[in-house]
N, C-alpha and C. Protein backbone atom coordinates (compact mmCIF):
# COMPACT_ATOMS: atom_id res chain seq x y z
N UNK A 1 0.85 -1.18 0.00
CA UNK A 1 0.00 0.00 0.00
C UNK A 1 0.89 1.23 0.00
N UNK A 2 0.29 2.00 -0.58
CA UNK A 2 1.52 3.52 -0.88
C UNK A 2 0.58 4.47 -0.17
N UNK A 3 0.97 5.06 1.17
CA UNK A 3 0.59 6.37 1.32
C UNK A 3 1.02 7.67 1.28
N UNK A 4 0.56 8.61 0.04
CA UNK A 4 1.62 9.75 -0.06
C UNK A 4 2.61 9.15 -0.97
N UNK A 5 4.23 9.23 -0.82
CA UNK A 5 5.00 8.58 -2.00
C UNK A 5 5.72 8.04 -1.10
N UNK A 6 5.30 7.50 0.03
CA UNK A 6 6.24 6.79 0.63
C UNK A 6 5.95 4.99 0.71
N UNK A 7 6.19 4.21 0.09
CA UNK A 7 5.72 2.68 -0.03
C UNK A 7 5.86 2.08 1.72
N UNK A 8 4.27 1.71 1.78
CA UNK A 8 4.24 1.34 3.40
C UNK A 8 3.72 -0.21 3.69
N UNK A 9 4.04 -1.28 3.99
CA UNK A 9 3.71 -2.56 3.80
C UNK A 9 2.46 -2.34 5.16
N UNK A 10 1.99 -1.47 6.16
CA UNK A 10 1.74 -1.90 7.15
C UNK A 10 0.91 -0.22 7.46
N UNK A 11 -0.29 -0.10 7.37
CA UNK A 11 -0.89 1.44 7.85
C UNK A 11 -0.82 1.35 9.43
N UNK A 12 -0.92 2.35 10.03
CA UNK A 12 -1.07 2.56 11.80
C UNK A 12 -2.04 3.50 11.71
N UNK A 13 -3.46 3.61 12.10
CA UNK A 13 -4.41 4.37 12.43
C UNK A 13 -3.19 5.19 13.76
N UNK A 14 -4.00 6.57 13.29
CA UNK A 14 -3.63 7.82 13.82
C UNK A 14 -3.50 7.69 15.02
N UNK A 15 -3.77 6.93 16.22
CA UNK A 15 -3.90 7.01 17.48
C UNK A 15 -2.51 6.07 17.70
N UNK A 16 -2.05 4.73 16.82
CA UNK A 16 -1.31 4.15 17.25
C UNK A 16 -0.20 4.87 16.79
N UNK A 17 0.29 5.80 16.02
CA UNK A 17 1.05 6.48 15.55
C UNK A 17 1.55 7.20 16.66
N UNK A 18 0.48 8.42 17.14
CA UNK A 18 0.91 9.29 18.30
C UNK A 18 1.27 8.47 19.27
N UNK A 19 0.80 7.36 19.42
CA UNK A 19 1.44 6.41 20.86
C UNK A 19 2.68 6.13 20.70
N UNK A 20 3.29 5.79 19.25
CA UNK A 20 4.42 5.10 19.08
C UNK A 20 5.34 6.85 19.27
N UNK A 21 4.99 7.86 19.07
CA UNK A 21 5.56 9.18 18.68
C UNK A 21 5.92 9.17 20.60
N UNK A 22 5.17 9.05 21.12
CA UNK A 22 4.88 9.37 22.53
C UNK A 22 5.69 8.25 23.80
N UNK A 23 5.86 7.40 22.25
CA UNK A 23 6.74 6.30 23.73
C UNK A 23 8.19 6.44 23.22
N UNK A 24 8.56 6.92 22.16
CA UNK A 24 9.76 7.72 21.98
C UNK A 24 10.12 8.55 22.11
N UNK A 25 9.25 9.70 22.54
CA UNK A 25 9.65 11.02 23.54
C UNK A 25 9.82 10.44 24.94
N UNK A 26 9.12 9.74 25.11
CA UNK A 26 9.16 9.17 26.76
C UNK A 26 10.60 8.59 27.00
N UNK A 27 11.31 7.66 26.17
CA UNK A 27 12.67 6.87 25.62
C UNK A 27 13.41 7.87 25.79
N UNK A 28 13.26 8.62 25.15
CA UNK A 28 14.25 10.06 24.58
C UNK A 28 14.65 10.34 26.44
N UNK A 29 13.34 10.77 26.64
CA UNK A 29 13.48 11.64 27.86
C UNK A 29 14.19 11.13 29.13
N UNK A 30 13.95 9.50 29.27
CA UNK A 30 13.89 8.89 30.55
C UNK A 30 15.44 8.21 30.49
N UNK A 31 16.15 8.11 28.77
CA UNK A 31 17.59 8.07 28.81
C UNK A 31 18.12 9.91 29.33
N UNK A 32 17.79 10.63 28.82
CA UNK A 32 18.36 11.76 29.79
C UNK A 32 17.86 12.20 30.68
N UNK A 33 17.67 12.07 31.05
CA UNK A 33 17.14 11.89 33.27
C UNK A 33 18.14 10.74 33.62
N UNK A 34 18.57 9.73 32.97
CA UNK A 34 19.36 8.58 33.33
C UNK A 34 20.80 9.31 33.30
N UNK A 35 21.07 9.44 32.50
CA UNK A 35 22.51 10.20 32.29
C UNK A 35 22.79 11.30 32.48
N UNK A 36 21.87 12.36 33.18
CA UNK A 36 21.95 13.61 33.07
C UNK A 36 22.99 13.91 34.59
N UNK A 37 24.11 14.71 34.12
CA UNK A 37 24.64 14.93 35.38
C UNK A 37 24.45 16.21 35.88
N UNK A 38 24.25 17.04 36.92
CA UNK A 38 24.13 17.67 37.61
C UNK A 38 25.64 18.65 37.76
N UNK A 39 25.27 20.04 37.11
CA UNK A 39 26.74 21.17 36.77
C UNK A 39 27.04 21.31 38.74
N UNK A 40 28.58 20.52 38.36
CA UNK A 40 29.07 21.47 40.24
C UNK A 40 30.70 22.71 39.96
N UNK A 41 30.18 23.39 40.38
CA UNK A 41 30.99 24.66 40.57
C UNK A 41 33.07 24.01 40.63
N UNK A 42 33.44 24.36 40.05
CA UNK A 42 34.94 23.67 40.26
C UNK A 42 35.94 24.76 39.89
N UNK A 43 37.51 24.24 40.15
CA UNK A 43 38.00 25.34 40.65
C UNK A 43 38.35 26.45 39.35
N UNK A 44 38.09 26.29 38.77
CA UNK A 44 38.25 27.39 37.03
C UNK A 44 36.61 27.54 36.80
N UNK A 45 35.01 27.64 37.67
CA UNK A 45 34.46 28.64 37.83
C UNK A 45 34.72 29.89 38.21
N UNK A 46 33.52 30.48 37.84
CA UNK A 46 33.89 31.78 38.33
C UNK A 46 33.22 32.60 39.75
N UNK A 47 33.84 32.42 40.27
CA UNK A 47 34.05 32.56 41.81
C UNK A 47 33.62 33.99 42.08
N UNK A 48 33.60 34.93 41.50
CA UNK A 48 33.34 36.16 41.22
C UNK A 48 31.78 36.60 41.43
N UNK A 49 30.94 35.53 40.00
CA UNK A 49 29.74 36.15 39.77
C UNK A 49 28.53 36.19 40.52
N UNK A 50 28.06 37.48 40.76
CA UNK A 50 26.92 37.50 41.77
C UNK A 50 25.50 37.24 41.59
N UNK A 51 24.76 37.52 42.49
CA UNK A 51 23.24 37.64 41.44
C UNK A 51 23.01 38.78 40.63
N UNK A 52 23.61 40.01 41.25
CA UNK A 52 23.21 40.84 40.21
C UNK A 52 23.77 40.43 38.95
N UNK A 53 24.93 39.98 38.81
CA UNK A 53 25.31 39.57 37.74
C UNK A 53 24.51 38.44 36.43
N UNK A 54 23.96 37.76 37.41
CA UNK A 54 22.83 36.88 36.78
C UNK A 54 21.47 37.77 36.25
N UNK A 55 21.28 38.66 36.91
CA UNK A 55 19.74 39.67 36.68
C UNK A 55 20.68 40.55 35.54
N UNK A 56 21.09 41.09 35.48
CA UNK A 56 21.68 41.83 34.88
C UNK A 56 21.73 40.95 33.01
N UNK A 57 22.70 39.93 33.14
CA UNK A 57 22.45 39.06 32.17
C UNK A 57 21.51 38.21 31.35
N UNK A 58 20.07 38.32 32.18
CA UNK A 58 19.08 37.59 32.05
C UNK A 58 18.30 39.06 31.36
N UNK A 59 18.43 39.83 31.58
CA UNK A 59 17.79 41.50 31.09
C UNK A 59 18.47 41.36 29.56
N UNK A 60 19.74 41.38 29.54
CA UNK A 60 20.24 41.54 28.54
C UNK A 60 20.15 40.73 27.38
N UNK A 61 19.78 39.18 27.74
CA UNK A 61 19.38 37.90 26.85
C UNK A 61 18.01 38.13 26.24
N UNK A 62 17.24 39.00 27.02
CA UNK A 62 15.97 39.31 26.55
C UNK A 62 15.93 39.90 25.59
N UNK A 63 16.52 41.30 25.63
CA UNK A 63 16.57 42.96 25.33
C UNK A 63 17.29 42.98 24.05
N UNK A 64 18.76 42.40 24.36
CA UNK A 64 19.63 42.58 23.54
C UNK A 64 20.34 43.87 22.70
N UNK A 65 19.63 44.76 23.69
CA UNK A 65 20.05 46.17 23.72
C UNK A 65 21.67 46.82 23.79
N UNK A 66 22.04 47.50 23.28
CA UNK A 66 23.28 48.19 23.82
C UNK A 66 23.56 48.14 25.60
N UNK A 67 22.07 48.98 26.29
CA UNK A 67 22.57 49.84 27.05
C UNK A 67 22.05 48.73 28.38
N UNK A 68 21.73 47.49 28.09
CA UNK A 68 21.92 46.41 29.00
C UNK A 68 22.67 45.67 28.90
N UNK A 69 23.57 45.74 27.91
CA UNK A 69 24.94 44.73 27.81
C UNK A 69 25.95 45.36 28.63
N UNK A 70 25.67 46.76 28.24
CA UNK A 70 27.02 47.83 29.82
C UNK A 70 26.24 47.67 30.66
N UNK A 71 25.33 47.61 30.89
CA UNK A 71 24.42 47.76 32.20
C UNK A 71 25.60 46.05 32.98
N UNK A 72 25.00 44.88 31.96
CA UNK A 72 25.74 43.44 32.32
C UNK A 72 27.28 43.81 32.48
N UNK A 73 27.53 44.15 31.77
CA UNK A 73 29.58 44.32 31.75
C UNK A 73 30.18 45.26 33.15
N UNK A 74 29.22 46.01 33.49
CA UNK A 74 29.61 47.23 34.45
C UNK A 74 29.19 46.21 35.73
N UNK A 75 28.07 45.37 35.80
CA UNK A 75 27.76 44.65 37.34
C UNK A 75 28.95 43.58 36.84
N UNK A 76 29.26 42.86 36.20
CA UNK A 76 30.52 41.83 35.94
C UNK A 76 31.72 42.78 36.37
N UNK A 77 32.25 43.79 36.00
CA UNK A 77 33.41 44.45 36.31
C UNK A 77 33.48 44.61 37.56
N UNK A 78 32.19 45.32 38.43
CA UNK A 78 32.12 45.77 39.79
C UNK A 78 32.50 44.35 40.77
N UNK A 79 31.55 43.49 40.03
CA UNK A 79 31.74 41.91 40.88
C UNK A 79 33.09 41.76 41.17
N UNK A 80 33.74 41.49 39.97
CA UNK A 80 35.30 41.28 39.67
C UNK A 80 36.02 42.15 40.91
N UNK A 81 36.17 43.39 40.80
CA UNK A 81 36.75 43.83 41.53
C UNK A 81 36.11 43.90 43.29
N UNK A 82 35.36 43.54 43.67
CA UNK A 82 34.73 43.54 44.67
C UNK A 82 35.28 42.16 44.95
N UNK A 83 35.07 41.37 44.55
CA UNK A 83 35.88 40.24 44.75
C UNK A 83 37.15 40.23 45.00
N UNK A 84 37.95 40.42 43.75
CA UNK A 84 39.75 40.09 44.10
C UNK A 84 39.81 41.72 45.20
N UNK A 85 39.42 42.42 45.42
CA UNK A 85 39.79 43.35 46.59
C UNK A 85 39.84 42.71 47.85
N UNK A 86 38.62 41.91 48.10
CA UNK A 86 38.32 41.00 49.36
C UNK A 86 39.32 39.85 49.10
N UNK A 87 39.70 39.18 48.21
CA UNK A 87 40.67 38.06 48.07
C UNK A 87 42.06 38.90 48.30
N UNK A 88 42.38 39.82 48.26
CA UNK A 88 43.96 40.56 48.47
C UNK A 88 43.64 40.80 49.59
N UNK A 89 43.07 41.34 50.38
CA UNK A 89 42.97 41.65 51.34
C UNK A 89 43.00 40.49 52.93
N UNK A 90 42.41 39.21 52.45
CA UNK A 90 42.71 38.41 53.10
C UNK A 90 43.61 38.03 52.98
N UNK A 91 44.41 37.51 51.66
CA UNK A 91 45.78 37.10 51.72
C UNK A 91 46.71 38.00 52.15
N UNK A 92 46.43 39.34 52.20
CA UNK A 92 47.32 40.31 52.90
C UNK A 92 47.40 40.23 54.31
N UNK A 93 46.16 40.02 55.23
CA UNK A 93 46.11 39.94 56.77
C UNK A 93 46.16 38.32 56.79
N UNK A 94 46.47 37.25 56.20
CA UNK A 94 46.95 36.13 56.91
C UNK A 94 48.20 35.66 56.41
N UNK A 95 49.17 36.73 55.55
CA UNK A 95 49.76 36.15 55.61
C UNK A 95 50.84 36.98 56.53
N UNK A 96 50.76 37.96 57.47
CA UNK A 96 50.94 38.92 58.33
C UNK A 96 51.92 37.65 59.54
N UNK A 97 51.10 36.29 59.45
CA UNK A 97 51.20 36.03 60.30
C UNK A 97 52.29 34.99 60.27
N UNK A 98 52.90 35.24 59.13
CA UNK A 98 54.06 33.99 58.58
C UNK A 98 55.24 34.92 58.64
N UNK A 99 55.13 36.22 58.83
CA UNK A 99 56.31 36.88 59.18
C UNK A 99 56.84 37.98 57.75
N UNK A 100 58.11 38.13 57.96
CA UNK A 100 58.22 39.64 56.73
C UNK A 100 58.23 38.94 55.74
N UNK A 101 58.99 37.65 55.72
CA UNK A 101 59.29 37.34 54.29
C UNK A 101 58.13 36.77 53.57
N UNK A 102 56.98 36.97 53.91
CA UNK A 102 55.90 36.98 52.78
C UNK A 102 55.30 38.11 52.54
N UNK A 103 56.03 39.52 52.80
CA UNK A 103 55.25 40.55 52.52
C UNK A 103 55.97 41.12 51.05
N UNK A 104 54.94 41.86 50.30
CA UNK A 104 55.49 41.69 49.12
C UNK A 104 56.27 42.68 48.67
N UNK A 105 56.57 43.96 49.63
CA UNK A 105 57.40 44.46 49.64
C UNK A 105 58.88 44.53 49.83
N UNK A 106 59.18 42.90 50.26
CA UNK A 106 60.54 42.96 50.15
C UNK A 106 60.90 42.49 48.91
N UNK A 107 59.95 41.39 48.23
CA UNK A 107 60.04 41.23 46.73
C UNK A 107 60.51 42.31 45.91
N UNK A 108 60.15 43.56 46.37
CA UNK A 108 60.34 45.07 45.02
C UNK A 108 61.39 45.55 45.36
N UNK A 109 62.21 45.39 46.05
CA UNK A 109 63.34 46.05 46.83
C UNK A 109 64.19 45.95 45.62
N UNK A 110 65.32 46.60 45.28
CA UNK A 110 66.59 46.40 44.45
C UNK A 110 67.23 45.46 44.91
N UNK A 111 67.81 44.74 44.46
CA UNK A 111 68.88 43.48 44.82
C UNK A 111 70.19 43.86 44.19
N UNK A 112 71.10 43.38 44.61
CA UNK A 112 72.26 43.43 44.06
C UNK A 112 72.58 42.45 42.74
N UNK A 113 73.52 42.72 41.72
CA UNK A 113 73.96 41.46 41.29
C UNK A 113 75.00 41.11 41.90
N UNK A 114 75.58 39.30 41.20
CA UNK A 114 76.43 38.95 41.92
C UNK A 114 78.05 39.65 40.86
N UNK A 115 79.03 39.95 41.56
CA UNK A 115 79.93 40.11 40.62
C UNK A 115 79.98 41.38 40.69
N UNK A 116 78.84 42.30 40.14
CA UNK A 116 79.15 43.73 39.85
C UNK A 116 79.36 44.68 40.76
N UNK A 117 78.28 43.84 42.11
CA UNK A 117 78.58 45.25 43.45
C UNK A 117 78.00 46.47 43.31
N UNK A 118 77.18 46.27 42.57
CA UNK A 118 76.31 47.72 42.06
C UNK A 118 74.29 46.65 42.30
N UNK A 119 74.11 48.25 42.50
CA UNK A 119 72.46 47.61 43.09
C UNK A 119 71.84 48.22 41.36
């Protein structure tokens, strides 16, 4: 039997069709729910981004405007630096406690070479 131009040895009334359509979305679906792994934060995330950063970006996916992409780039920049300020700052007061030679000012000092006797 030919339905349309496609040669079919076997018709499926319309109902067994959508069933067969429907137990292969179900297949589809219930192998990824099986395999689906769950995103965890690791150490080359970004440690930085806030919620505003997320609202900000979610405005801009919408909009796609100019003046919500700086709106996104300016809360990403602020994050950034709000962040590594608080990350220097702790590594600055603990490492206070290991003594001078981790302060990073003796790093910048002039050194001598060896040989020349000149700084």
């Amino acid at each position: 039997m030919v339905q349309g131009s496609i040669p079919c040895l076997v018709t499926f009334p319309t109902e067994g069709i959508e069933a067969l359509a429907d137990a292969i979305a179900t297949a589809f679906s219930d192998a990824w729910l099986a395999h689906l792994t769950e995103s965890k934060p690791t150490k080359r995330s970004k440690s930085w981004w806030t919620d505003e950063c997320s609202e900000t970006f979610g405005v801009y996916q919408l909009s796609r405007s100019l003046a919500d992409y700086n709106k996104f780039k300016k809360a990403c920049k602020d994050a950034k630096r709000d962040f590594f300020n608080e990350r220097i700052a702790e590594i600055a007061t603990s490492r206070k406690r290991l003594g001078a030679r981790w302060q990073p000012a003796r790093y910048l000092q002039t050194r001598t070479l060896l040989g020349l006797g000149t700084k």
